[in-house]
Protein backbone atom coordinates (compact mmCIF):
# COMPACT_ATOMS: atom_id res chain seq x y z
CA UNK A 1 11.57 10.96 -19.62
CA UNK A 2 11.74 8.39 -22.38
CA UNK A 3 9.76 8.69 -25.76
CA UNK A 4 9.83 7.45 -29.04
CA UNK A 5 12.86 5.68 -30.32
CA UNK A 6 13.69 5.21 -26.65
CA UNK A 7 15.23 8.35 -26.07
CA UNK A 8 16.24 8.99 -22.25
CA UNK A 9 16.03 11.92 -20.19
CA UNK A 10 18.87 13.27 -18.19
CA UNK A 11 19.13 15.57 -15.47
CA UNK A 12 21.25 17.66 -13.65
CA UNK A 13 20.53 19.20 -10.21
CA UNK A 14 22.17 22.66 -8.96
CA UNK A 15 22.55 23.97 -5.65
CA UNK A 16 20.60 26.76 -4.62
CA UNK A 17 22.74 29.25 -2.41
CA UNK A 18 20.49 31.78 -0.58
CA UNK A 19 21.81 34.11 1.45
CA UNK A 20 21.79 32.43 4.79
CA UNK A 21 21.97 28.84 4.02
CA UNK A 22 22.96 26.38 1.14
CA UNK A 23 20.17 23.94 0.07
CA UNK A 24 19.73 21.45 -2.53
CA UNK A 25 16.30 22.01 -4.42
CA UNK A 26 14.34 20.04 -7.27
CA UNK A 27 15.90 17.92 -9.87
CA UNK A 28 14.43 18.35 -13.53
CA UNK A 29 14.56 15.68 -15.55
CA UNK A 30 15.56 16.73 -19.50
CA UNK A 31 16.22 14.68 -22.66
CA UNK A 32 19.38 13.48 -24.08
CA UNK A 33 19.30 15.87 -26.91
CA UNK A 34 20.02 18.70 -24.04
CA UNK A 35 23.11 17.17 -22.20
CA UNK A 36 25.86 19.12 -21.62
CA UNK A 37 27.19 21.20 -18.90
CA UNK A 38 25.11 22.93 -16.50
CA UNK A 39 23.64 26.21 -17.93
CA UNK A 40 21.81 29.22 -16.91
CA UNK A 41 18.76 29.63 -20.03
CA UNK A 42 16.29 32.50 -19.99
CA UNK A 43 12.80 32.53 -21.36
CA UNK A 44 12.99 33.50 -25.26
CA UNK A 45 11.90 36.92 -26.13
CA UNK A 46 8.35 36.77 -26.34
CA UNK A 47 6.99 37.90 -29.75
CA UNK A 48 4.23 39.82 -30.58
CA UNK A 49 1.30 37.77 -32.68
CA UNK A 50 -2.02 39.64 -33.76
CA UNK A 51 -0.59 42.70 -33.20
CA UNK A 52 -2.84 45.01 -36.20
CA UNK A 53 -5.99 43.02 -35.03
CA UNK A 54 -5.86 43.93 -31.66
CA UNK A 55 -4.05 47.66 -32.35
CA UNK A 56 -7.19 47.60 -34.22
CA UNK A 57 -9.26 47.22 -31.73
CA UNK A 58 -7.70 48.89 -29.09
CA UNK A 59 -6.44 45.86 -26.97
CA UNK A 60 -2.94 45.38 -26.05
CA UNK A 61 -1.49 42.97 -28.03
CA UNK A 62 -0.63 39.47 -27.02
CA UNK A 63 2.17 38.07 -26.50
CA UNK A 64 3.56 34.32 -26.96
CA UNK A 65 6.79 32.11 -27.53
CA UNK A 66 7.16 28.56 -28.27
CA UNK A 67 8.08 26.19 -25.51
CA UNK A 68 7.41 22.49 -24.31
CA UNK A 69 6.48 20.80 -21.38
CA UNK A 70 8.35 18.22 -19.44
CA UNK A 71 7.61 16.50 -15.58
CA UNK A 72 8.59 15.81 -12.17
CA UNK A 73 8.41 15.34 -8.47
CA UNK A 74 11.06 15.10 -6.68
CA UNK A 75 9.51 15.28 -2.93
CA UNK A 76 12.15 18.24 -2.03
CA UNK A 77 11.72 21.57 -0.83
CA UNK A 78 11.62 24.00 -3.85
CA UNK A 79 13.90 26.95 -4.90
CA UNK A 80 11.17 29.68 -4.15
CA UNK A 81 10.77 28.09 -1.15
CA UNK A 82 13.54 30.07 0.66
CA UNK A 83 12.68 33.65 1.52
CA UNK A 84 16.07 35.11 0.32
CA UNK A 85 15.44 33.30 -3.54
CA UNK A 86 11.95 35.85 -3.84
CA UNK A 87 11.31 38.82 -4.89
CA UNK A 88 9.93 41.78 -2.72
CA UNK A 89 6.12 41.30 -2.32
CA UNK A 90 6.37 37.50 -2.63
CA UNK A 91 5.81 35.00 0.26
CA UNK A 92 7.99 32.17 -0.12
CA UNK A 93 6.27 28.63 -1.35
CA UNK A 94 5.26 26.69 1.75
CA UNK A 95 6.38 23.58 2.33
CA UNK A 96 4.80 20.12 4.77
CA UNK A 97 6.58 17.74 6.85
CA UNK A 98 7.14 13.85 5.93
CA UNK A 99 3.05 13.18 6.89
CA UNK A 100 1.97 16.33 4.49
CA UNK A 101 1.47 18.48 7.36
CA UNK A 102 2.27 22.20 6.80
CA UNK A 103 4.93 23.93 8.23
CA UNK A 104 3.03 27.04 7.66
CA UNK A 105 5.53 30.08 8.04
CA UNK A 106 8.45 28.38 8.78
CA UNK A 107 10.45 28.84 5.71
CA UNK A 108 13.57 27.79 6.79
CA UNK A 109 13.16 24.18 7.26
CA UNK A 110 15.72 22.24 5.80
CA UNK A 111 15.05 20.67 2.45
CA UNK A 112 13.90 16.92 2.72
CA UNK A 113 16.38 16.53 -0.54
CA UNK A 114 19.25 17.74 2.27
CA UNK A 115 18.25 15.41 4.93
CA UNK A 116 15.93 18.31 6.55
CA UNK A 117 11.80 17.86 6.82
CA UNK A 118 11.14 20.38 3.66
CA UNK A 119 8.97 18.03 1.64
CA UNK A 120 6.31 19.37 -1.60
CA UNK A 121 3.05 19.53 0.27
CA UNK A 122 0.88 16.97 -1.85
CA UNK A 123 -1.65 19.60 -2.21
CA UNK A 124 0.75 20.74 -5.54
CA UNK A 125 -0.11 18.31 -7.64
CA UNK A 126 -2.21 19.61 -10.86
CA UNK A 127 -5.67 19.56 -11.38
CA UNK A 128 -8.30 20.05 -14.12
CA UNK A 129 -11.05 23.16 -13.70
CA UNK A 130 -12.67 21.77 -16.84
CA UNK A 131 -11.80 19.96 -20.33
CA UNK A 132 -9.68 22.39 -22.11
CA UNK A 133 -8.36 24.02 -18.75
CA UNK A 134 -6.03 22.87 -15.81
CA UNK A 135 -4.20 24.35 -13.01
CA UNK A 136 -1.16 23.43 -11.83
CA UNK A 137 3.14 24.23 -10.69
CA UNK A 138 6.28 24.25 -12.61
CA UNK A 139 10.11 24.69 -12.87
CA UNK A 140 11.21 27.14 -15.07
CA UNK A 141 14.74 28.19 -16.30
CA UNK A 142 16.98 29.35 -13.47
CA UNK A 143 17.44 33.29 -14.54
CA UNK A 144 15.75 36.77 -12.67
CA UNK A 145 12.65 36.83 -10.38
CA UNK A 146 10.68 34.28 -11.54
CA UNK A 147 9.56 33.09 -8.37
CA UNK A 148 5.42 33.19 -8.11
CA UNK A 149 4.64 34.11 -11.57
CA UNK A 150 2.17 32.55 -13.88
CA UNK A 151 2.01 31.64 -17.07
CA UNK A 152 -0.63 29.74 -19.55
CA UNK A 153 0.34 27.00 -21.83
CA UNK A 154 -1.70 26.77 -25.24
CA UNK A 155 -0.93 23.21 -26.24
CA UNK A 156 -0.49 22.58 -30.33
CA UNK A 157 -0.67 19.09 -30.50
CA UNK A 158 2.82 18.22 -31.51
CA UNK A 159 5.36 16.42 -29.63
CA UNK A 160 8.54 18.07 -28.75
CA UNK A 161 10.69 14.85 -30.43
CA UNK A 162 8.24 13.93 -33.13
CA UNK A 163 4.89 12.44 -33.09
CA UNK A 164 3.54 11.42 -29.83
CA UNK A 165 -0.18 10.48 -29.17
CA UNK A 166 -1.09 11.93 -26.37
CA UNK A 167 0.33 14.93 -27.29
CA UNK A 168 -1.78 15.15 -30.34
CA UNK A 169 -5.01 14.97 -27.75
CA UNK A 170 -4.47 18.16 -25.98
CA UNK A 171 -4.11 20.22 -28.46
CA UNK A 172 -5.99 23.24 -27.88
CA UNK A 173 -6.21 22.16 -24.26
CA UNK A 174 -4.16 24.64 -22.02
CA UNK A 175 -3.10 25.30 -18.50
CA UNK A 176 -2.13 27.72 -16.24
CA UNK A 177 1.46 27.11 -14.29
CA UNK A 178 2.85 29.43 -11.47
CA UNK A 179 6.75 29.13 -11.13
CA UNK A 180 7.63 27.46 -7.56
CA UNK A 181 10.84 25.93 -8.58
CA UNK A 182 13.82 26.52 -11.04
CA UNK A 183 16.62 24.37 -12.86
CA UNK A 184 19.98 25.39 -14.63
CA UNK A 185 19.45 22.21 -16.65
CA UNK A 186 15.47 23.59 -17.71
CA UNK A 187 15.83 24.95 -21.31
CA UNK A 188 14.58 28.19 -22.68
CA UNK A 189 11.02 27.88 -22.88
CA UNK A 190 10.34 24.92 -20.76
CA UNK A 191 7.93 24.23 -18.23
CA UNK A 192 8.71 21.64 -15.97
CA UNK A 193 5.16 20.55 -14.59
CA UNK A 194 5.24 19.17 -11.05
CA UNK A 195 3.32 15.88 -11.58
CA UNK A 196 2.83 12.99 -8.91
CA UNK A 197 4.75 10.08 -10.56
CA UNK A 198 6.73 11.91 -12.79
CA UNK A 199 10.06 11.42 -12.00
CA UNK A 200 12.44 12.36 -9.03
CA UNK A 201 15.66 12.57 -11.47
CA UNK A 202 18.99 13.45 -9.35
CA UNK A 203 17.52 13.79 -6.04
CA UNK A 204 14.72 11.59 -4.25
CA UNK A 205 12.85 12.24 -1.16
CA UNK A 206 9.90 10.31 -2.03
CA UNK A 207 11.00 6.88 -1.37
CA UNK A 208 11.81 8.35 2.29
CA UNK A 209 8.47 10.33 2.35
CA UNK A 210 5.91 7.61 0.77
CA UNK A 211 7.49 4.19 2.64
CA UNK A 212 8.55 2.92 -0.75
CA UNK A 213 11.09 1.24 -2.79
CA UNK A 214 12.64 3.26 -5.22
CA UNK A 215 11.61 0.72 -8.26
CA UNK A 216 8.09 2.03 -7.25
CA UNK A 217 8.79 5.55 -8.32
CA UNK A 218 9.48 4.42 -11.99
CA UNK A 219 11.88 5.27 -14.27
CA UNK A 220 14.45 7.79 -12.36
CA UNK A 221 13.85 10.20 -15.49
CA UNK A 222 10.18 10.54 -16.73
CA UNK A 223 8.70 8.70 -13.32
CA UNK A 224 5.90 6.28 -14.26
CA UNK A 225 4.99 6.72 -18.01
CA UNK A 226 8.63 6.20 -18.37
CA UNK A 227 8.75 2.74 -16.63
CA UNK A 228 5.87 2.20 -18.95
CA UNK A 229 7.55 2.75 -22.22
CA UNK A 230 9.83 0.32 -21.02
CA UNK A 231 7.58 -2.33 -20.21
CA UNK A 232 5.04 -2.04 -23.32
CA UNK A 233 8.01 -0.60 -26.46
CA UNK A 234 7.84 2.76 -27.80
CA UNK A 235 5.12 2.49 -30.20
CA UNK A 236 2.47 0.71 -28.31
CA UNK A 237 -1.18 2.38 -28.41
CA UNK A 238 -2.32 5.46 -26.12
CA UNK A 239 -4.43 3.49 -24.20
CA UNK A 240 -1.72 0.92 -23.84
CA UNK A 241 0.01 3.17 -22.11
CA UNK A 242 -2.62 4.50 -20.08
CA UNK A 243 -3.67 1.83 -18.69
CA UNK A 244 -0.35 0.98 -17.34
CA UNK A 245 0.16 4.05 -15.81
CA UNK A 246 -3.39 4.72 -14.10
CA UNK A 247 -2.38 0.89 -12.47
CA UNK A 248 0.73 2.19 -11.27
CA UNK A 249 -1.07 5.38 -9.79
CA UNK A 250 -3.48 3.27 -7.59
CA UNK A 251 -0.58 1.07 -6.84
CA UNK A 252 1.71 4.37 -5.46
CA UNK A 253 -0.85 6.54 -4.41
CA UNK A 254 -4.16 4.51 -3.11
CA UNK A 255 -2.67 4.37 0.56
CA UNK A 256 -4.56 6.68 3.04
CA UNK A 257 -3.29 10.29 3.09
CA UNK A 258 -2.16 10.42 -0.81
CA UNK A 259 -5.39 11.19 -2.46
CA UNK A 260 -4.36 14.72 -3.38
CA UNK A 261 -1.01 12.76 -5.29
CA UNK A 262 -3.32 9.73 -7.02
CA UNK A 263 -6.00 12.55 -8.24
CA UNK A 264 -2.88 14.12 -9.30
CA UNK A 265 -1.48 11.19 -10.95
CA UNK A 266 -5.07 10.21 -12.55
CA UNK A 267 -4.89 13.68 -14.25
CA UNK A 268 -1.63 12.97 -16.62
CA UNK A 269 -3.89 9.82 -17.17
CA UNK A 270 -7.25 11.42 -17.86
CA UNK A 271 -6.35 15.00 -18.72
CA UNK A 272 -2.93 15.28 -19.66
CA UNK A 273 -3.39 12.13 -22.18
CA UNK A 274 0.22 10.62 -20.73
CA UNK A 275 1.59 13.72 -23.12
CA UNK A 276 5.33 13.26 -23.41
CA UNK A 277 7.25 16.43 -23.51
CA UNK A 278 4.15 18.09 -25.54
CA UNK A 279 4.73 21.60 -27.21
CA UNK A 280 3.08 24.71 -26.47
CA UNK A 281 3.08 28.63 -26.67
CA UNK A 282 3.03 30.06 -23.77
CA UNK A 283 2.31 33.72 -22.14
CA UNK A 284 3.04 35.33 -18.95
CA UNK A 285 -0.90 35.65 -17.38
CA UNK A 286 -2.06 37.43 -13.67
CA UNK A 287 -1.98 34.27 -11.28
CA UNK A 288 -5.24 32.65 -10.67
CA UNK A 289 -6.31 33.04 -7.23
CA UNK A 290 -6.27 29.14 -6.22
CA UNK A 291 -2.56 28.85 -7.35
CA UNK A 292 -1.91 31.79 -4.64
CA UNK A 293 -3.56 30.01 -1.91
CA UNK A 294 -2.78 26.82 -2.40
CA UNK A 295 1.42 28.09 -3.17
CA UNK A 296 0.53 30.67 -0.50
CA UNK A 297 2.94 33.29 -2.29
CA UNK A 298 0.70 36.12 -2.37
């Protein structure tokens, strides 16, 4: 992703090893401030905040951390899309062929990122249930058995780098993620939201799935908003920006059969404000219903 000051983002890409088969998964894209070698990075601690109101009242307390949000899609298979990378109880993420049909419980298709026919089903993408709430799919740092759990994101208005404008709109917007994917180059406390447009970093199935050239994708790192940046300079207006990305949605996603990526792609326009790497507090929640059927990993 790029931001102010035209900082770029980076990304590294490990190979998932499951027990029967090695596959390539997801690339995350990251910023140059977190370059470096390749490194496994739990979730922080989460501390407790409010904890003599609610002992007060008799509630278990809640529980938050600091993190930051960051994007992609990649078009590959994801991590927790193997049976042998969930834990017990869990259905592995399900996966489409290159024409977004589902393979349904065939979890052992090859990852489209490996050559195979393992592509993210469109059906992924994030969408909004109302104006302070969407739904939605991330990465999150490769540690444990993260595989299927949720987790809301209370957006504070701040950018992760400094100022950024769209970041200052959602604040208190939020949004629940469920975990479908992992990265050894995702940070503590980052959640890498899968987002049509966003950026296929290291590995790219999408030009093969979509029909397109890979200048069509955007920027490698940060997809779309990133190409952008480029385009208009770092300091340029919000709805500068916005406008030049909601073009390059209808221009990548307005064929027949992508309507689940453009409304996808029109929600980082309309919802997500074109936030760059916007920072949050974040708590693990009980997954919503729709993220389990649409995931299908309960």
């Amino acid at each position: 992703m790029l931001f102010a000051f035209g900082r770029r983002y980076l990304s590294r890409a490990a190979i998932i090893l499951s027990a029967v088969v090695a596959v390539p998964f997801c690339s995350k894209a990251r910023s140059a401030a977190e370059q470096g070698p390749d490194r496994q990075q739990e979730l922080p601690d989460q501390k407790q905040t409010d904890q003599t109101q609610n002992d007060q009242q008799g509630q278990k307390p809640s529980v938050k951390a600091n993190g930051y949000a960051t994007r992609y899609w990649d078009c590959c298979k994801p991590h927790c899309g193997w049976p042998g990378n969930v834990g017990g109880g869990v259905n592995p993420v399900g996966t489409c062929d290159i024409n977004n049909h589902s393979h349904g419980r065939h979890h052992l298709r090859q990852s489209s990122c490996g050559g195979g026919d393992g592509f993210t089903c469109f059906g992924m993408a994030p969408w909004a249930k109302s104006d302070t709430l969407s739904y939605g799919f991330a990465a999150v740092p490769a540690t444990g058995s993260v595989c299927g759990k949720c987790y809301e994101l209370q957006f504070n208005g701040e950018g992760h780098y400094g100022e950024d404008k769209g970041a200052r709109k959602l604040a208190t917007k939020r949004m629940i993620v469920q975990a479908t994917n992992i990265g050894h180059d995702v940070n503590g406390g980052q959640f890498d939201i899968l987002i049509p447009g966003g950026g296929v970093g290291a590995f790219n199935a999408c030009s093969r799935q979509w029909n397109v050239a890979d200048s069509e994708l955007g920027a490698q790192y940060g997809g779309i908003l990133s190409a952008c940046k480029e385009k208009h300079g770092y300091q340029a207006e919000l709805e500068t920006y916005k406008s030049c990305v909601r073009g390059k949605c209808n221009t990548l996603f307005g064929a027949s059969g992508r309507s689940d990526l453009l409304r996808g792609c029109m929600w980082f326009v309309d919802w997500y404000e074109v936030a760059d790497n916007p920072n949050l507090q974040y708590t693990e929640v009980p997954c919503p219903r729709e993220l389990d059927d649409i995931s299908g990993m309960h």
